[in-house]
PDB file of N, CA and C in Angstrom:
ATOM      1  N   UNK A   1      -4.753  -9.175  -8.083  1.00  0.00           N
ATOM      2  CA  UNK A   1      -4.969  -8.128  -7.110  1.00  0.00           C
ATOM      3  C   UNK A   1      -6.216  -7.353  -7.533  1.00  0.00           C
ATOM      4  N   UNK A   2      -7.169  -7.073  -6.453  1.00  0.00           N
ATOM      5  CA  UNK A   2      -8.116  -6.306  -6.869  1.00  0.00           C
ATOM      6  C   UNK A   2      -8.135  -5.295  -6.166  1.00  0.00           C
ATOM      7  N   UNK A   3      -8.385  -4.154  -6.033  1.00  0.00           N
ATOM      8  CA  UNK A   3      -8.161  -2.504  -5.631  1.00  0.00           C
ATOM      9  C   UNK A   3      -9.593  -2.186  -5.512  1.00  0.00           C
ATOM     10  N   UNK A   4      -9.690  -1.452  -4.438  1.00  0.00           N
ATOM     11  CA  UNK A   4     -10.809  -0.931  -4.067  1.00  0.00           C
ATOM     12  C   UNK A   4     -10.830   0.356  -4.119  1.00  0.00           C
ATOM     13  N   UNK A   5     -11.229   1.633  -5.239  1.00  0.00           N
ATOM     14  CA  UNK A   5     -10.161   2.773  -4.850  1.00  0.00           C
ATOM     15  C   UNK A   5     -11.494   3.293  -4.739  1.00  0.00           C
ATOM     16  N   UNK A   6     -11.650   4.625  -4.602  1.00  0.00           N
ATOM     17  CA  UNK A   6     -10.254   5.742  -3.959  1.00  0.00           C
ATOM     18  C   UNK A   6      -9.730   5.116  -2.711  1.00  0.00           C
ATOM     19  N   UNK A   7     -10.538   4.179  -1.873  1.00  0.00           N
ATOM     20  CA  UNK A   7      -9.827   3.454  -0.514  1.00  0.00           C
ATOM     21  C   UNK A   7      -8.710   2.749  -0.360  1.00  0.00           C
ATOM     22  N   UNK A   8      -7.871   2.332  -1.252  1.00  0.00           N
ATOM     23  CA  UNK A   8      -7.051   1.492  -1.012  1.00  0.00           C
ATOM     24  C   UNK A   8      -5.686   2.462  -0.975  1.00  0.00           C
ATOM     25  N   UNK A   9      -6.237   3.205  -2.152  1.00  0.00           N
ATOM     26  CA  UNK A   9      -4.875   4.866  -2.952  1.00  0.00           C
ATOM     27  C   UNK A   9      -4.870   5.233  -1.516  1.00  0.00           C
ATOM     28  N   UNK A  10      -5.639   5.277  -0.748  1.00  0.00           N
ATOM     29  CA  UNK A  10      -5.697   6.125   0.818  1.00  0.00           C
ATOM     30  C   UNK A  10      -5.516   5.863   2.072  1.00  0.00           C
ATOM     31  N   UNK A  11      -5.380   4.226   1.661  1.00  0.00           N
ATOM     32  CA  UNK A  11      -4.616   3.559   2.817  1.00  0.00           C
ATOM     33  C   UNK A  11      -3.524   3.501   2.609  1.00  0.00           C
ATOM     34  N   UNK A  12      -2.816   3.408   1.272  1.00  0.00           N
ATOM     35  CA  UNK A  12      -1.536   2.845   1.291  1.00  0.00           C
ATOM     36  C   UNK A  12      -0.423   4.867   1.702  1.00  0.00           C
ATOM     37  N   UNK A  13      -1.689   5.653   0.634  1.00  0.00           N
ATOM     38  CA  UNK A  13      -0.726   6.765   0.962  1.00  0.00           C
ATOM     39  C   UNK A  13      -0.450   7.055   2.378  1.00  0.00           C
ATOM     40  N   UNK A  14      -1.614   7.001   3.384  1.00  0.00           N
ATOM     41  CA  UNK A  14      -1.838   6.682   5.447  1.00  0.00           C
ATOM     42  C   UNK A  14      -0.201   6.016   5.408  1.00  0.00           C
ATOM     43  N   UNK A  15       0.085   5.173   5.076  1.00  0.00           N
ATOM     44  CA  UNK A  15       1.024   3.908   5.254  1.00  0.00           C
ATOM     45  C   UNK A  15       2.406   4.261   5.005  1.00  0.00           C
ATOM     46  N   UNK A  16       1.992   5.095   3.591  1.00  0.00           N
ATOM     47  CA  UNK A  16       3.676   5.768   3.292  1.00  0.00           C
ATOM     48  C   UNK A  16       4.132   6.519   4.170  1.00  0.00           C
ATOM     49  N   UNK A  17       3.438   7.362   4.962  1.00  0.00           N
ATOM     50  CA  UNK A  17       4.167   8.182   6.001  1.00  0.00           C
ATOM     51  C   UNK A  17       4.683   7.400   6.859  1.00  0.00           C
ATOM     52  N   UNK A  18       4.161   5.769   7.138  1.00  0.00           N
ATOM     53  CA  UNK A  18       4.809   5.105   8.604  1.00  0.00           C
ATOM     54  C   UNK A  18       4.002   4.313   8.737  1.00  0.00           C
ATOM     55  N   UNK A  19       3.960   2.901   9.917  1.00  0.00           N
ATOM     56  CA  UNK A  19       3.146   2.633  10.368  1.00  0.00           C
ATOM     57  C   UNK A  19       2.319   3.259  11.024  1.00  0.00           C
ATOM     58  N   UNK A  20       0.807   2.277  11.116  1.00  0.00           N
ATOM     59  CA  UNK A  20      -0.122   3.321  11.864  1.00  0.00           C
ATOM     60  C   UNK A  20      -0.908   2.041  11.812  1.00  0.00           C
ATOM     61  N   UNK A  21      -2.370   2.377  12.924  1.00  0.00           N
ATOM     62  CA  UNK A  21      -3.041   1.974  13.673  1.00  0.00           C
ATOM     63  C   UNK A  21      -4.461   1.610  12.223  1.00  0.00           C
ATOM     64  N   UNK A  22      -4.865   0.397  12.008  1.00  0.00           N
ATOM     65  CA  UNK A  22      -6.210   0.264  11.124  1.00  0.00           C
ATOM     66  C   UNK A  22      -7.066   1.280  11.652  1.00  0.00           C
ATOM     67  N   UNK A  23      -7.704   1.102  12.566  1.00  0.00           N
ATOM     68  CA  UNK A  23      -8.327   2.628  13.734  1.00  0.00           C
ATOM     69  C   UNK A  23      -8.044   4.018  13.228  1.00  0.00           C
ATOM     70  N   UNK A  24      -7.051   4.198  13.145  1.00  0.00           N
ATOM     71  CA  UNK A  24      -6.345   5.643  13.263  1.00  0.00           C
ATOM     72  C   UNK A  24      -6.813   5.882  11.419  1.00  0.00           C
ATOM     73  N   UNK A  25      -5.976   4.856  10.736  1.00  0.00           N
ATOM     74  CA  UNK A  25      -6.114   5.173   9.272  1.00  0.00           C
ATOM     75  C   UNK A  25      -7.779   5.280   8.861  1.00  0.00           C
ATOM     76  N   UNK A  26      -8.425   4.810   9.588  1.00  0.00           N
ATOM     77  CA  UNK A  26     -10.018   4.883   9.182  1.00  0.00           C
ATOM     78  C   UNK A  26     -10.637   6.333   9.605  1.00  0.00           C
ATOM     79  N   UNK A  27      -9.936   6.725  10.277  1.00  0.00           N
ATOM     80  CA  UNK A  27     -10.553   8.282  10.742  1.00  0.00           C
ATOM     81  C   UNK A  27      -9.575   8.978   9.805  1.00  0.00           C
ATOM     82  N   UNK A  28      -8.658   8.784   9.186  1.00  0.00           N
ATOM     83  CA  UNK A  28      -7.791   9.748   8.679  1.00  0.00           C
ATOM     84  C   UNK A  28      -8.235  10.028   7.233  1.00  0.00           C
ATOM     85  N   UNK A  29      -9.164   8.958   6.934  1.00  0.00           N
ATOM     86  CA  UNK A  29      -9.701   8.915   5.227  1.00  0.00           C
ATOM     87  C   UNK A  29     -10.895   8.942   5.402  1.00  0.00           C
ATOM     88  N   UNK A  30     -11.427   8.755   6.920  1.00  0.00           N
ATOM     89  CA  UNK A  30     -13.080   8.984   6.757  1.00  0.00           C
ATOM     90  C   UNK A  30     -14.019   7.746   6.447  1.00  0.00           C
ATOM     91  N   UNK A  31     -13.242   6.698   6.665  1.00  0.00           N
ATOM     92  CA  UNK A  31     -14.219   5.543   6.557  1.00  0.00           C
ATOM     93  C   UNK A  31     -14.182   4.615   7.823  1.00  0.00           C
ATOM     94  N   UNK A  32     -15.406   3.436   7.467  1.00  0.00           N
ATOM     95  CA  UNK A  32     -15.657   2.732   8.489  1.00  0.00           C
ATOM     96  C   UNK A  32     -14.638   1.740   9.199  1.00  0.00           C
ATOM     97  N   UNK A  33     -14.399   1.959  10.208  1.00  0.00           N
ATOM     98  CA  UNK A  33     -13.055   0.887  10.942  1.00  0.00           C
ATOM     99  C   UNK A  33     -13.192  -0.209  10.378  1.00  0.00           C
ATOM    100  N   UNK A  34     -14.218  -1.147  10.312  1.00  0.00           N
ATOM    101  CA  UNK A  34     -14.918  -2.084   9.606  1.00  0.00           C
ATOM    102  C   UNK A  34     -14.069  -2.393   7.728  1.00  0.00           C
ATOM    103  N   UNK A  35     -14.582  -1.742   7.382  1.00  0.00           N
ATOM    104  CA  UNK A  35     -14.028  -1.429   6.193  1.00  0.00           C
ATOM    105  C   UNK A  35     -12.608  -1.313   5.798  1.00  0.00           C
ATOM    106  N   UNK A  36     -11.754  -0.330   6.280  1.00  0.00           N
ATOM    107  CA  UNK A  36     -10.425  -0.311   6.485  1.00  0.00           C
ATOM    108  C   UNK A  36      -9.688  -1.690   7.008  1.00  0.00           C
ATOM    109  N   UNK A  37     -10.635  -2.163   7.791  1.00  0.00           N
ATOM    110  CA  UNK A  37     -10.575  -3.947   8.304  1.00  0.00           C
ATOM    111  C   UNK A  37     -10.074  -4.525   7.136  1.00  0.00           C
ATOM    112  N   UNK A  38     -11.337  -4.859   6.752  1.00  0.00           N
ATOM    113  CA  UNK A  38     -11.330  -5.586   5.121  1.00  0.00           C
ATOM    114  C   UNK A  38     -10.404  -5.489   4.678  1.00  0.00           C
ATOM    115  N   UNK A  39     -10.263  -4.349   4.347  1.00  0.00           N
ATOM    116  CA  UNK A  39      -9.069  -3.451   3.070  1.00  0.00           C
ATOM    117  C   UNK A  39      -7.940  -4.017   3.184  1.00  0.00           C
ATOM    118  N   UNK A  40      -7.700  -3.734   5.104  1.00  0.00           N
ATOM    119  CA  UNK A  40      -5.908  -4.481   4.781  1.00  0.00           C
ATOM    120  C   UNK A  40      -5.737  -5.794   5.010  1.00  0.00           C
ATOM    121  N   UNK A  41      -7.538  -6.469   5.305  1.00  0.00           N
ATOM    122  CA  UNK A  41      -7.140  -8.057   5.826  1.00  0.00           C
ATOM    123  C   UNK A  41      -6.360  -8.115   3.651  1.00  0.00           C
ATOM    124  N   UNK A  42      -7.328  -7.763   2.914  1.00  0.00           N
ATOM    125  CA  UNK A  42      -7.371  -8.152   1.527  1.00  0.00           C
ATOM    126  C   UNK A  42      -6.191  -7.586   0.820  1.00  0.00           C
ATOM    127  N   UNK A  43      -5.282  -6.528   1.329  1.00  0.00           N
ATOM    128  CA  UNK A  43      -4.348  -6.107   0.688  1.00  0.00           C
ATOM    129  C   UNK A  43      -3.087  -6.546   1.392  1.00  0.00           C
ATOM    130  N   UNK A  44      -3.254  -7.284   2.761  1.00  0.00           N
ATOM    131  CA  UNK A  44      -2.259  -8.295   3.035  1.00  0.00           C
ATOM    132  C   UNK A  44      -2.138  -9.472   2.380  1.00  0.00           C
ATOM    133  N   UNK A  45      -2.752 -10.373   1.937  1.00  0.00           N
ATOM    134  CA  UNK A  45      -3.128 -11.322   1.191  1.00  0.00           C
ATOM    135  C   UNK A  45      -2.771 -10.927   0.283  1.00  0.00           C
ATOM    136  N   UNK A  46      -2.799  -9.783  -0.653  1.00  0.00           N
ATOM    137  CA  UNK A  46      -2.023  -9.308  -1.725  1.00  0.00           C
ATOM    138  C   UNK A  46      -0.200  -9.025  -1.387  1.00  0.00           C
ATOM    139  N   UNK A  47       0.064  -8.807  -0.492  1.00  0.00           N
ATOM    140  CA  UNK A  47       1.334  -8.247  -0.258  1.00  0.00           C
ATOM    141  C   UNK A  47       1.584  -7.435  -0.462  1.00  0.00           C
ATOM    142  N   UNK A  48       0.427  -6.363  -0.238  1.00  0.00           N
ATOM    143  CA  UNK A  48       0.768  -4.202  -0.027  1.00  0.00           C
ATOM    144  C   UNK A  48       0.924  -3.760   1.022  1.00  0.00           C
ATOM    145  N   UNK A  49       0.229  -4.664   2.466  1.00  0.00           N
ATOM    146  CA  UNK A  49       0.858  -3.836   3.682  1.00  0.00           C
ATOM    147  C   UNK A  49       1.270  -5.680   4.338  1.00  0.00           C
ATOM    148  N   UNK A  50       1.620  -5.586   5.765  1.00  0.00           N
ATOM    149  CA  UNK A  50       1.967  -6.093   6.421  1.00  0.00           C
ATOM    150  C   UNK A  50       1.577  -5.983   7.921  1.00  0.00           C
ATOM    151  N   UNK A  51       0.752  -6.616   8.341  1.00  0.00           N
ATOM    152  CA  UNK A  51       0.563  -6.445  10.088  1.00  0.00           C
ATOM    153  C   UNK A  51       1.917  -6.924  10.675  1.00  0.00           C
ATOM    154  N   UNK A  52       2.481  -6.079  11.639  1.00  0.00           N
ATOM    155  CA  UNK A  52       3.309  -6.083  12.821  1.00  0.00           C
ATOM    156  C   UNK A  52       2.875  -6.524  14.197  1.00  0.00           C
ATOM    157  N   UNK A  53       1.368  -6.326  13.771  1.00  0.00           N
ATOM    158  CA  UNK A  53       0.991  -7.174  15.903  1.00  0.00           C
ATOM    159  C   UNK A  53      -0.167  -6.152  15.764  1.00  0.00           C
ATOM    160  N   UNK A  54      -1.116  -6.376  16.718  1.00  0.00           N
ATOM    161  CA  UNK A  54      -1.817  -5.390  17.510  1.00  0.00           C
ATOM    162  C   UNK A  54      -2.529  -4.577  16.622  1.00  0.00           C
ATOM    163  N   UNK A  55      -2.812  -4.404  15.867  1.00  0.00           N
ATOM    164  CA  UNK A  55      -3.425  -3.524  14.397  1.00  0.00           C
ATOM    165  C   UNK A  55      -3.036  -2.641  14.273  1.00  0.00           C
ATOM    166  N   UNK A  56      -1.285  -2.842  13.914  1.00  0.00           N
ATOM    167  CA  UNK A  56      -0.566  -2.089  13.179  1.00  0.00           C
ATOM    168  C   UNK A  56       0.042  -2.948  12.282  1.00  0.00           C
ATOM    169  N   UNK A  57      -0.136  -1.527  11.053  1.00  0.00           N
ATOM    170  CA  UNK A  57       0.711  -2.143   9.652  1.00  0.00           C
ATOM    171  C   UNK A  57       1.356  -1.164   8.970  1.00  0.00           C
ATOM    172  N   UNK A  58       2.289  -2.029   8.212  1.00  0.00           N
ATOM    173  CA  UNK A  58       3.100  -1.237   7.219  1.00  0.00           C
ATOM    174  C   UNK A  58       2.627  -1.370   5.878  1.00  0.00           C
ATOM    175  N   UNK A  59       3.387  -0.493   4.957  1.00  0.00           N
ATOM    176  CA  UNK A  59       3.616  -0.869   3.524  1.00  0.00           C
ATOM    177  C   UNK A  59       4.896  -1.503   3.207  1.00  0.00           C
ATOM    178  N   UNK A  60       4.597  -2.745   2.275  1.00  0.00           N
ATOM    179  CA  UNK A  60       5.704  -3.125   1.682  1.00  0.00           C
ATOM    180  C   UNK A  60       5.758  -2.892   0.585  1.00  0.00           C
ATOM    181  N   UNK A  61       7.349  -3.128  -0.174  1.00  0.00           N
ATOM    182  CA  UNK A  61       7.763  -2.961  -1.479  1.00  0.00           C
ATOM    183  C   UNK A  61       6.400  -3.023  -2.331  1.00  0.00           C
ATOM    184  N   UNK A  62       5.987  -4.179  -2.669  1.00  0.00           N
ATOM    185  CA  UNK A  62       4.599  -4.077  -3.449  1.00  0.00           C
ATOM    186  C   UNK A  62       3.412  -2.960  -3.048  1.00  0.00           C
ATOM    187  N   UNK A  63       3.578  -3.133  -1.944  1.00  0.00           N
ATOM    188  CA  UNK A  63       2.292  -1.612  -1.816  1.00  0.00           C
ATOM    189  C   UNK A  63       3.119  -0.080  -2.532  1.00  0.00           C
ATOM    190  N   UNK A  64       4.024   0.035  -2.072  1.00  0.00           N
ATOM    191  CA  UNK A  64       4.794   1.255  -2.411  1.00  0.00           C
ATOM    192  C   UNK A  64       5.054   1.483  -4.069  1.00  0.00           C
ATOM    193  N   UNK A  65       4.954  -0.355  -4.580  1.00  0.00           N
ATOM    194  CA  UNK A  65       5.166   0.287  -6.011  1.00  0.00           C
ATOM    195  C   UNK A  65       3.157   0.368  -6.833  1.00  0.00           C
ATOM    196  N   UNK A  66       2.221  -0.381  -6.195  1.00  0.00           N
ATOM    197  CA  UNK A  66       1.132  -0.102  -6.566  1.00  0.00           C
ATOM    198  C   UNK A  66       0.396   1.046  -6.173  1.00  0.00           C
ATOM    199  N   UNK A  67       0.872   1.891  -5.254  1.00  0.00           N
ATOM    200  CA  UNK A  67       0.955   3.273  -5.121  1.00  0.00           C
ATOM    201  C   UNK A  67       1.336   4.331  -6.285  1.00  0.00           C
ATOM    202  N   UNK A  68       2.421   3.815  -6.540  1.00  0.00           N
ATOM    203  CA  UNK A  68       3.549   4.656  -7.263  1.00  0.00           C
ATOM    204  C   UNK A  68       2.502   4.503  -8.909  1.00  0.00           C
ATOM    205  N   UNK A  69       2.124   3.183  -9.048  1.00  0.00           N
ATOM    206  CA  UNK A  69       1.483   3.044 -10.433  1.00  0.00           C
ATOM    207  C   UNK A  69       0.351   2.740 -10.169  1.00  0.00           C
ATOM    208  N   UNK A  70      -0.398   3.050  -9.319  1.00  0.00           N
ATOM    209  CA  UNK A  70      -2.505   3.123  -9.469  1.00  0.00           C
ATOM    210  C   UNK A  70      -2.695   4.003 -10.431  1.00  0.00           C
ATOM    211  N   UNK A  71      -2.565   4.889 -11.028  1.00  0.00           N
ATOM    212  CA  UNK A  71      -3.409   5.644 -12.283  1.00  0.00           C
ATOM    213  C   UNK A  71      -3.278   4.263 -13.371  1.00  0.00           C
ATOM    214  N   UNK A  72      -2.226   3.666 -13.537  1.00  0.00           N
ATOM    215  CA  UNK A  72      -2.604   2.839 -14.778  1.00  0.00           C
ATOM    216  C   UNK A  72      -3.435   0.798 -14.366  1.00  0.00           C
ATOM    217  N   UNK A  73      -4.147   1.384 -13.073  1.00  0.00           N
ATOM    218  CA  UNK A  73      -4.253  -0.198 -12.191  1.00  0.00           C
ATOM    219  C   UNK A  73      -5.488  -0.811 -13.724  1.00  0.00           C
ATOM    220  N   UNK A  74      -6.517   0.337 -14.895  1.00  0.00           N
ATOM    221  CA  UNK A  74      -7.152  -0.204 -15.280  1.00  0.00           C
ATOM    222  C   UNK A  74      -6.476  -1.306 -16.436  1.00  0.00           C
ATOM    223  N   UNK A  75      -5.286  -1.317 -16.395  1.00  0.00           N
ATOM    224  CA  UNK A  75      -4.171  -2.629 -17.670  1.00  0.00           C
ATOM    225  C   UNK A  75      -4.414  -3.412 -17.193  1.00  0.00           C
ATOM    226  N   UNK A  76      -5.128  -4.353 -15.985  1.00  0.00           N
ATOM    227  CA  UNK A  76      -4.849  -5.449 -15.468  1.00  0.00           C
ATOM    228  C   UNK A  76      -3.787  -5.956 -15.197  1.00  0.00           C
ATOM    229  N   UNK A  77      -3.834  -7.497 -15.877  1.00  0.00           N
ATOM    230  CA  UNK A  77      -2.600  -8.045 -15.646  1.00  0.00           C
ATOM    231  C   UNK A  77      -1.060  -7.338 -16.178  1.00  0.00           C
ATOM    232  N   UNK A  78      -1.176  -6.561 -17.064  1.00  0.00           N
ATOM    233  CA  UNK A  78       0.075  -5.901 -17.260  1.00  0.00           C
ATOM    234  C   UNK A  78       0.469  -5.081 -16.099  1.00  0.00           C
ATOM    235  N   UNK A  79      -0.523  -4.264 -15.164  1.00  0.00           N
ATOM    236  CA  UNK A  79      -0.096  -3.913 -13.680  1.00  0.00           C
ATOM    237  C   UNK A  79       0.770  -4.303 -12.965  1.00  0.00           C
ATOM    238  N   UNK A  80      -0.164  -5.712 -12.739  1.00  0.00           N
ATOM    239  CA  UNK A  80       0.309  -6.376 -12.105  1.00  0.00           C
ATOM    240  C   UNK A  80       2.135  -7.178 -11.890  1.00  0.00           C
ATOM    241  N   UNK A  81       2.142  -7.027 -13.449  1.00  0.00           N
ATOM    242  CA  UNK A  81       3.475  -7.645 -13.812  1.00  0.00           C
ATOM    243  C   UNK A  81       4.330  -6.107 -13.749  1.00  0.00           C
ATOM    244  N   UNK A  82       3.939  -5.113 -13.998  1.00  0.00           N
ATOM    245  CA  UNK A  82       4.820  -3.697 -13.766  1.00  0.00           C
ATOM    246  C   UNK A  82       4.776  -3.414 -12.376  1.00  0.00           C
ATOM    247  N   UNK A  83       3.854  -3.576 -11.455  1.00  0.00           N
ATOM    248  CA  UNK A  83       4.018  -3.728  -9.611  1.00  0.00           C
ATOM    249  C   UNK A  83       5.034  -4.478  -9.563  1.00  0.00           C
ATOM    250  N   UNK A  84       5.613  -5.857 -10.128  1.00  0.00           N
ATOM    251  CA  UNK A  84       5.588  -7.153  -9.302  1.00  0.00           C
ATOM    252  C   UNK A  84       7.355  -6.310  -9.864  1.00  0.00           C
ATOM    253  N   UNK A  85       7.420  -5.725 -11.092  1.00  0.00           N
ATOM    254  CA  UNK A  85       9.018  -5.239 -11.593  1.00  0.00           C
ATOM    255  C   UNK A  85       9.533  -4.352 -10.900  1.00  0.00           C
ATOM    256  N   UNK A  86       8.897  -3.350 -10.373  1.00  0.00           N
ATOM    257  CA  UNK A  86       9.184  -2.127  -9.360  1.00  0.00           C
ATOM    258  C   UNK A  86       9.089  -2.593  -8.052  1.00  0.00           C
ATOM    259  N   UNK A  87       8.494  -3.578  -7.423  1.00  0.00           N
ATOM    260  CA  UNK A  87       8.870  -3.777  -5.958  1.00  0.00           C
ATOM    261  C   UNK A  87      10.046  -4.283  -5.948  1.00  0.00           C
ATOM    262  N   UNK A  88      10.732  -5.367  -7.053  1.00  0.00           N
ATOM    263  CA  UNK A  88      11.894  -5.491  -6.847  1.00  0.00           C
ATOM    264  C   UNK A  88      13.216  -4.695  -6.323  1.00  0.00           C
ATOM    265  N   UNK A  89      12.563  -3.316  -6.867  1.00  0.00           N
ATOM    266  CA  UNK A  89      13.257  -2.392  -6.560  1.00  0.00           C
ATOM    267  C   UNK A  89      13.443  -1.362  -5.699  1.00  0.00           C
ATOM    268  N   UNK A  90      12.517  -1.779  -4.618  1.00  0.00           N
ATOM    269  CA  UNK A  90      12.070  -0.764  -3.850  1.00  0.00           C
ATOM    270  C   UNK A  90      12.641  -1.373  -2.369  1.00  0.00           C
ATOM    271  N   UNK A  91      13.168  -0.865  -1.641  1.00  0.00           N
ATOM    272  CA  UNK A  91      13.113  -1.200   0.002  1.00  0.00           C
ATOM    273  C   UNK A  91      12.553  -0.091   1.038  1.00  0.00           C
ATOM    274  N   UNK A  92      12.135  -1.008   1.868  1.00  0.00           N
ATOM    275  CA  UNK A  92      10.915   0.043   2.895  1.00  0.00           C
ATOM    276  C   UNK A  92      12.251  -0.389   4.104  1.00  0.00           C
ATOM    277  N   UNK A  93      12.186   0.615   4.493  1.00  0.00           N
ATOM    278  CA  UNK A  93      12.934   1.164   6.082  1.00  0.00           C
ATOM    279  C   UNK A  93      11.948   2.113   6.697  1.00  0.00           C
ATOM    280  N   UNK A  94      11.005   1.298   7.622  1.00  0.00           N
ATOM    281  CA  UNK A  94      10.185   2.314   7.882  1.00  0.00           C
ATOM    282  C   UNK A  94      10.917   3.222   9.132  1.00  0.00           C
ATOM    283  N   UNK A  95      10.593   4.295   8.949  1.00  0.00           N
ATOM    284  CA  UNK A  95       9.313   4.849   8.050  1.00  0.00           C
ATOM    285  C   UNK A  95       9.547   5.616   7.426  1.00  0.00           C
ATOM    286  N   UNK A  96      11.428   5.426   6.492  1.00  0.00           N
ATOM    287  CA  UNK A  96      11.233   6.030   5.107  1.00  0.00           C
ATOM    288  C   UNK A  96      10.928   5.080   4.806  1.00  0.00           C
ATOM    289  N   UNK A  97      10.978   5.408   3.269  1.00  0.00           N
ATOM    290  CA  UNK A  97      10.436   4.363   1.974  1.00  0.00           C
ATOM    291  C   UNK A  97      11.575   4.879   0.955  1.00  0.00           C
ATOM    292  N   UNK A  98      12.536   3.916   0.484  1.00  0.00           N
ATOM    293  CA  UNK A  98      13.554   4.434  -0.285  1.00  0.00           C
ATOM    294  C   UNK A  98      13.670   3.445  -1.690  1.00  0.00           C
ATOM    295  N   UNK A  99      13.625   4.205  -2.978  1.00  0.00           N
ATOM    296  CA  UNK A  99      13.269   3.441  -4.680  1.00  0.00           C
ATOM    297  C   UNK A  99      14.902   3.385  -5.199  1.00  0.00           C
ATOM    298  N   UNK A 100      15.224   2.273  -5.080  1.00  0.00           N
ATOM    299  CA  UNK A 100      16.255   2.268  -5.425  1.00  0.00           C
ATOM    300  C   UNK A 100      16.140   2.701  -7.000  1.00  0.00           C
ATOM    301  N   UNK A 101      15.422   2.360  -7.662  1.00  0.00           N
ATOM    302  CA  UNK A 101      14.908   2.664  -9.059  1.00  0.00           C
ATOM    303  C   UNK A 101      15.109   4.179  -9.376  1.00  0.00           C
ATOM    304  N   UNK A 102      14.230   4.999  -8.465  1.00  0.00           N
ATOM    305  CA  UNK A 102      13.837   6.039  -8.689  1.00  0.00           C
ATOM    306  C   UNK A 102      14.719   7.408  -9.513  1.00  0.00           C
ATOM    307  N   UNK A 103      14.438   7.914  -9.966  1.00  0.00           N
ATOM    308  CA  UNK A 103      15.193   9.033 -10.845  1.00  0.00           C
ATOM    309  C   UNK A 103      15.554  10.019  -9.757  1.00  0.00           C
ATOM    310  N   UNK A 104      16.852   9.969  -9.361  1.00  0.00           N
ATOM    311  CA  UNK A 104      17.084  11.358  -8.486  1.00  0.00           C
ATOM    312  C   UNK A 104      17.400  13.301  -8.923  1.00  0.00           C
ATOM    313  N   UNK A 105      16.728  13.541 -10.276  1.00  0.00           N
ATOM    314  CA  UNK A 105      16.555  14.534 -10.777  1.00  0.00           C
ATOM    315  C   UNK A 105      15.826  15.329  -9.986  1.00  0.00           C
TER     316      UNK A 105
END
């Protein structure tokens, strides 16, 4: 997985609130429709969001947990293998997002 940030941290957070429109999320972070294009053709192919039809997408489990852990995305492959442990644990009902993992403190 390769990350494009601060753009990607800003699509996926767009995403956590719900689905939404590639269009819509590109005005909401301030970048080029074009671009935001890219982003989720390349972070579908990863398995962080998901198109539904029509250029709308979600986040899945894997986006929600490479969200949850982008401050440490510079470990590489150890990321990757700590994303791939926390999506296990995660289920998306959009448009909550609920961690089964998560500490309810």
């Amino acid at each position: 997985m390769r990350l494009q940030l601060p753009t990607d941290r800003w699509i996926l957070e767009e995403l956590q609130e719900g689905r939404n429109l590639g269009a819509n999320i590109a005005v909401e972070v301030d970048r080029h429709k074009k671009t935001i294009t890219r982003r989720l053709n390349q972070m579908e192919e990863d398995s962080l969001v998901h198109s539904v039809g029509n250029g709308v997408y979600e986040i899945t489990p894997k986006g929600v947990a490479t969200l949850r852990l982008i401050d440490q995305y510079e470990r590489g492959e150890e990321f990757e293998k700590l994303v791939e442990e926390r999506a296990e644990l995660i289920e998306v009902h959009p448009p909550a997002i609920v961690d089964e993992g998560a500490d309810e403190s």
